[in-house]
C-alpha atoms as a PDB file:
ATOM      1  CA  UNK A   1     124.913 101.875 -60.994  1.00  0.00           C
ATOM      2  CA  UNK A   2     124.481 105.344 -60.194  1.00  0.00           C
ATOM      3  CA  UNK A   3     121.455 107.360 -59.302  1.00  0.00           C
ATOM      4  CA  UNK A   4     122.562 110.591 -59.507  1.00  0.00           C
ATOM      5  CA  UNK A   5     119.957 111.814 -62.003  1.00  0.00           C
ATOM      6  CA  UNK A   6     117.043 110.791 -59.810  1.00  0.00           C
ATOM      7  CA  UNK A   7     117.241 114.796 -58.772  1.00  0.00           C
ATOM      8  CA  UNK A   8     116.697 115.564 -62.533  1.00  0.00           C
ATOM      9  CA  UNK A   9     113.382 117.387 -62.657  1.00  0.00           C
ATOM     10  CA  UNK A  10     112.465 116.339 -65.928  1.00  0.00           C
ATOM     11  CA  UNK A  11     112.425 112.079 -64.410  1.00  0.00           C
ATOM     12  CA  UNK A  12     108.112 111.042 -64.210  1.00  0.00           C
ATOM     13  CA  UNK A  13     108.715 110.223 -60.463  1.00  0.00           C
ATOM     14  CA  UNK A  14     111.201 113.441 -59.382  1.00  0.00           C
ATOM     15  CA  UNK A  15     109.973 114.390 -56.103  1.00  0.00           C
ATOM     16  CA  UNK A  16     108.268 111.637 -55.174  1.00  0.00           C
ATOM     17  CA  UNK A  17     108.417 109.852 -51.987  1.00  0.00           C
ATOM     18  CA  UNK A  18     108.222 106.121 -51.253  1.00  0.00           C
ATOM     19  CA  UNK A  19     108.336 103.307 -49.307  1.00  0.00           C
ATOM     20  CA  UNK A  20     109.083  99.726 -50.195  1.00  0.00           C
ATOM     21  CA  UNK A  21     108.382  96.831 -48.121  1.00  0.00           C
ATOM     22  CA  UNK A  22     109.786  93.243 -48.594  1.00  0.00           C
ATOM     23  CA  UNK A  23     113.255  93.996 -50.259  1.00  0.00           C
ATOM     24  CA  UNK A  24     114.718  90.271 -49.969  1.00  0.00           C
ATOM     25  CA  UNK A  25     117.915  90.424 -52.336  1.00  0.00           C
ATOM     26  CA  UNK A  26     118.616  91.267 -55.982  1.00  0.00           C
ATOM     27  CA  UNK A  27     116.012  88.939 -57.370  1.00  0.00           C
ATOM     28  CA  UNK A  28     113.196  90.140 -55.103  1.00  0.00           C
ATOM     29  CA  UNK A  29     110.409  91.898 -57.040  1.00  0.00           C
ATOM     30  CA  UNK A  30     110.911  94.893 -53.882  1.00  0.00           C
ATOM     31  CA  UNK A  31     114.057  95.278 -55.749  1.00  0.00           C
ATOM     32  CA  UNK A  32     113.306  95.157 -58.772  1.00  0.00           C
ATOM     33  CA  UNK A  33     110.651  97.686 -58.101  1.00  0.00           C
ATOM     34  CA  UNK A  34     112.921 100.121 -56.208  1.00  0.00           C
ATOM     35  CA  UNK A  35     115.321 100.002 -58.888  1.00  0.00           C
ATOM     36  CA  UNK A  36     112.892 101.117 -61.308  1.00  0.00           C
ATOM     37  CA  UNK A  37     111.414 104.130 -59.098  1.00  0.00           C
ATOM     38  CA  UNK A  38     114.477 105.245 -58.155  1.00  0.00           C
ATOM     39  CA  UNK A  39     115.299 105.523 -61.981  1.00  0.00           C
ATOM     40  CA  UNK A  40     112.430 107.484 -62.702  1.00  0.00           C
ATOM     41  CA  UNK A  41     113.797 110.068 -60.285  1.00  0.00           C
ATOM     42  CA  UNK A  42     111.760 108.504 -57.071  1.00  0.00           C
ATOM     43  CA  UNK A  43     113.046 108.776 -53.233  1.00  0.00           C
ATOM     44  CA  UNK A  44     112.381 105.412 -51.563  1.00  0.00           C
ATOM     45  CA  UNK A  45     112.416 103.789 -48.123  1.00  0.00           C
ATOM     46  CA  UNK A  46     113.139 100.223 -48.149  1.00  0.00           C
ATOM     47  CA  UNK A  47     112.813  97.435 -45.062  1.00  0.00           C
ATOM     48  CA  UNK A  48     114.071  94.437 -44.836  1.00  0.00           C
ATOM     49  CA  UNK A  49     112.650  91.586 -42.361  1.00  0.00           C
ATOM     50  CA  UNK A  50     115.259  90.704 -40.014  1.00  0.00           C
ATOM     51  CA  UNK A  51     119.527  90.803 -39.420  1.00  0.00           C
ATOM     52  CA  UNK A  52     119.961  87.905 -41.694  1.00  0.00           C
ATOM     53  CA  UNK A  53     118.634  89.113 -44.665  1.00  0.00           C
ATOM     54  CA  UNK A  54     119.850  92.639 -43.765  1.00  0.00           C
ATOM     55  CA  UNK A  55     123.368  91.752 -44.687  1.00  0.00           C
ATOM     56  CA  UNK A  56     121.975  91.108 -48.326  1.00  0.00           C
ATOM     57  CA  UNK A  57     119.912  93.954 -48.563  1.00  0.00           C
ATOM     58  CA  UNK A  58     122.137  96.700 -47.083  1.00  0.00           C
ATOM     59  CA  UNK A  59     124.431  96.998 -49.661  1.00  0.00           C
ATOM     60  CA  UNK A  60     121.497  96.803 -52.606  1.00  0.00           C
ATOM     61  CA  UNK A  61     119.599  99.584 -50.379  1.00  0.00           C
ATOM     62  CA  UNK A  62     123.214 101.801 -50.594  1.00  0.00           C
ATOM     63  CA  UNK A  63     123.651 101.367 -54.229  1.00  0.00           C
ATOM     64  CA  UNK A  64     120.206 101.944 -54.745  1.00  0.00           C
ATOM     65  CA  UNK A  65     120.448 105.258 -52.868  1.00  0.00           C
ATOM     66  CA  UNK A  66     117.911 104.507 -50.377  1.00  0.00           C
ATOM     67  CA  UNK A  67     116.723 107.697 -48.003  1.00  0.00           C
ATOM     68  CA  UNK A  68     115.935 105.015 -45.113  1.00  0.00           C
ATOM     69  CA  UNK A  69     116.452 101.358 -44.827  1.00  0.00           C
ATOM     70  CA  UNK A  70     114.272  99.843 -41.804  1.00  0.00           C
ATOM     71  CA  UNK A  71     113.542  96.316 -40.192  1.00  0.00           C
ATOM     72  CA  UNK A  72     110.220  95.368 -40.617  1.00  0.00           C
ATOM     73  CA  UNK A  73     108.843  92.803 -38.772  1.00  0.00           C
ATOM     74  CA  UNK A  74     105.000  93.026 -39.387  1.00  0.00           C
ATOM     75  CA  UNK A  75     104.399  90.199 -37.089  1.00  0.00           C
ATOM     76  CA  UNK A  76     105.774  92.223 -34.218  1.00  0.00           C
ATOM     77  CA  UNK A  77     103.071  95.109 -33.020  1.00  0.00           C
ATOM     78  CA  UNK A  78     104.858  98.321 -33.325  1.00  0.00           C
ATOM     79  CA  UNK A  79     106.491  97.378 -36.006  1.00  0.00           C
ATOM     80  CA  UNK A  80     105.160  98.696 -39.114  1.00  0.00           C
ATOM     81  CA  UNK A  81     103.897 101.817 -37.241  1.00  0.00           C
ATOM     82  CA  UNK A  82     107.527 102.374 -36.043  1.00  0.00           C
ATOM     83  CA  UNK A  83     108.982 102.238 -40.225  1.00  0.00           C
ATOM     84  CA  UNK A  84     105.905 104.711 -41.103  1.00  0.00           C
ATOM     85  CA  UNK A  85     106.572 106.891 -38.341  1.00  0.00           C
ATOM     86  CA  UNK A  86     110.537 107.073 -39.545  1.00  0.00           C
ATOM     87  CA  UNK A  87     109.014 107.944 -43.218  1.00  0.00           C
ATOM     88  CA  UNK A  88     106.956 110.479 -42.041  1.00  0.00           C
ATOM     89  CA  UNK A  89     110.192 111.881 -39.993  1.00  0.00           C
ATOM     90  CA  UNK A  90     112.334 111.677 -43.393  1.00  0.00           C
ATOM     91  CA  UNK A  91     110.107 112.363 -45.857  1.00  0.00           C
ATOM     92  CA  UNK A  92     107.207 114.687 -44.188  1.00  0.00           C
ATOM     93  CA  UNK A  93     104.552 112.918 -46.740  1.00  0.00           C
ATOM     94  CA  UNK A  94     104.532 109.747 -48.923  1.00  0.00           C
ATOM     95  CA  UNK A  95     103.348 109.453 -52.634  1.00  0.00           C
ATOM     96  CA  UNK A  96     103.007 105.901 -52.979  1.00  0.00           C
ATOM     97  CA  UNK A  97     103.713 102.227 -51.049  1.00  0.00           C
ATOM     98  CA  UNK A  98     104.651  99.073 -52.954  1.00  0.00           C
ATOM     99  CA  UNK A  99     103.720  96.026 -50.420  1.00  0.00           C
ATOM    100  CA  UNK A 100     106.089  93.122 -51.464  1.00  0.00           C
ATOM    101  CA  UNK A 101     105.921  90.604 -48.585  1.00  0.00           C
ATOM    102  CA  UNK A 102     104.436  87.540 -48.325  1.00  0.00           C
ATOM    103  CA  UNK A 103     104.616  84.744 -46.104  1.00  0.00           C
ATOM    104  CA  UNK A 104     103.761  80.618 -46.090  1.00  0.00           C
ATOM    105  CA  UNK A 105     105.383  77.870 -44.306  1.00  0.00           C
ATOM    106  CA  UNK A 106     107.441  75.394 -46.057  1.00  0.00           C
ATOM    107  CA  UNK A 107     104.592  72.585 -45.484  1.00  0.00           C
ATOM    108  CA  UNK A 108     101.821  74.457 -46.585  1.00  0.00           C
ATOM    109  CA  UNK A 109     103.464  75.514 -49.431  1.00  0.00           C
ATOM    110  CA  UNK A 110     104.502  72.117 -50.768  1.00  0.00           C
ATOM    111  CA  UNK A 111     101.213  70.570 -49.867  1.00  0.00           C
ATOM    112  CA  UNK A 112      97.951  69.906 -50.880  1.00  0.00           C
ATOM    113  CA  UNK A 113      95.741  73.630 -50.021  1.00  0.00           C
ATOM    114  CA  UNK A 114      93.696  72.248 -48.689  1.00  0.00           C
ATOM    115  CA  UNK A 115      95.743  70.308 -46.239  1.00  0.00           C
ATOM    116  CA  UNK A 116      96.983  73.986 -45.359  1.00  0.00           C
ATOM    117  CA  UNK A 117      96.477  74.003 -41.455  1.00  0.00           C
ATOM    118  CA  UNK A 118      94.965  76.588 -39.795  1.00  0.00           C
ATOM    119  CA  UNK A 119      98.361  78.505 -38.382  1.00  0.00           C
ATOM    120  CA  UNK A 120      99.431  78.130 -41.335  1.00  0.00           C
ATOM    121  CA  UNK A 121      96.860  79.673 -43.219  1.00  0.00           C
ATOM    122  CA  UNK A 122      96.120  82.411 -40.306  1.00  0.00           C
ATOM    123  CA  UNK A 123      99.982  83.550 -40.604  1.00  0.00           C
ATOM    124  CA  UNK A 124      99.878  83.507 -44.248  1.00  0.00           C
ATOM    125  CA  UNK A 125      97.084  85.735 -44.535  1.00  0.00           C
ATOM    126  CA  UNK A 126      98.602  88.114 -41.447  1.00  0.00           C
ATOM    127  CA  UNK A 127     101.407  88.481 -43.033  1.00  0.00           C
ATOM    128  CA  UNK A 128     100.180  88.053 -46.973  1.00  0.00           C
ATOM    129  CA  UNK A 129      97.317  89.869 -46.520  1.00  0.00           C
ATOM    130  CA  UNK A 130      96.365  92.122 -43.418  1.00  0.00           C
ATOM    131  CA  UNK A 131      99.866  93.486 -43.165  1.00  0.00           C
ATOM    132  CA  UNK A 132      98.881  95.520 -46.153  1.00  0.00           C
ATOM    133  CA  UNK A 133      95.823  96.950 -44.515  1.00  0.00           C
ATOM    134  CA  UNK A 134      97.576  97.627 -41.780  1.00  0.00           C
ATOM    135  CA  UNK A 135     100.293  99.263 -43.745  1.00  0.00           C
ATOM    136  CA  UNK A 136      97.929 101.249 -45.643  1.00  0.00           C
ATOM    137  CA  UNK A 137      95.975 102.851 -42.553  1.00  0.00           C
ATOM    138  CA  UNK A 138      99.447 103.657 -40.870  1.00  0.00           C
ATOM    139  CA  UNK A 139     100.412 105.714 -43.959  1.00  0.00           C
ATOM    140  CA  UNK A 140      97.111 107.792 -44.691  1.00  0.00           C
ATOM    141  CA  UNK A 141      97.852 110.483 -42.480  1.00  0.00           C
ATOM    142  CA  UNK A 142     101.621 110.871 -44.619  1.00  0.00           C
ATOM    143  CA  UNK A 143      99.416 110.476 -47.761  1.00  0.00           C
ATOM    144  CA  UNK A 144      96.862 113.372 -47.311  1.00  0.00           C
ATOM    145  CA  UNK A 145      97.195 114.331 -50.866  1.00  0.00           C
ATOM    146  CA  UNK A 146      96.221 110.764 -51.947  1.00  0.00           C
ATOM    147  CA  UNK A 147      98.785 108.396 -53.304  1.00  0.00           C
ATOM    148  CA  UNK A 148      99.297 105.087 -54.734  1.00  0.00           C
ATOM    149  CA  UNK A 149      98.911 101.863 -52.520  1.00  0.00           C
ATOM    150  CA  UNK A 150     100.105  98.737 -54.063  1.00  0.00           C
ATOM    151  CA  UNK A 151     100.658  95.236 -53.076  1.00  0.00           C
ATOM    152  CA  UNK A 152     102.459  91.778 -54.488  1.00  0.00           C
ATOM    153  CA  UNK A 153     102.160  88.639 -53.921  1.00  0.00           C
ATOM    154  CA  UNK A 154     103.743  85.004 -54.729  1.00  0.00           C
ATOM    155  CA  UNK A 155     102.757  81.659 -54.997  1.00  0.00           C
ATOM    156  CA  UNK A 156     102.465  80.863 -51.108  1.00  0.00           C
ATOM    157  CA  UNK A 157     100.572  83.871 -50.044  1.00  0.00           C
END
């Protein structure tokens, strides 16, 4: 695939600017997502949580023609300020953020919710949940102009 008319002026999203959190592999909603922008003529960042999945997602942020491909680790502090701070750096402003991670343990997730223990549910929602409102106060000094903020979920979260 080739996104050499994402420069084309007359695509809905030319000029627009990006980021994408969560991008897992090629069946990840983040992808599917960035795929679609990035036909419409959109610039995107994309992150990817840690070295093991990076060796999936490099090569689908490449083809995809990705302006910056981060780690994001939102349970690390710095982390999600660091990846905003590298958009702002690349792209001066940012039009819109698609929020596609989500996070449950394996036991909560297969159990009864309301046998969900408290870790569990405490990490879930950090990561689910408050990530995103983290995410979103980091980027509204890039998004001046106003922008689009919007997050996914998945059956866990």
């Amino acid at each position: 695939m080739s996104f050499d008319n994402a420069t084309n002026p007359l695509l809905p999203l030319a000029g627009k600017k990006g980021l994408i959190t969560g991008l897992a592999n090629d069946k990840s909603i983040a992808y599917a997502v960035a795929r679609a922008l990035r036909e419409q003529g959109a610039e995107i960042a994309l992150t990817y949580q840690n070295e093991k999945t990076a060796k999936y997602t490099q090569p689908l942020a490449e083809a995809l023609g990705a302006s910056l491909f981060e780690k994001l680790d939102v349970t690390q502090p710095g982390s999600l300020e660091g990846v905003v701070q590298k958009c702002g750096e690349v792209f001066g402003q940012i039009d819109f953020a698609i929020h596609s991670m989500a996070f449950c343990t394996a036991d909560d997730l297969h159990g009864r919710v309301i046998d969900t223990s408290e870790a569990g549910f405490d990490s879930a929602m950090n990561i689910s949940c408050h990530s995103f409102l983290r995410l979103a106060k980091a980027l509204e000094p890039l998004m001046a102009e106003g922008g689009s903020l919007i997050t996914m979920s998945y059956l866990g979260a």
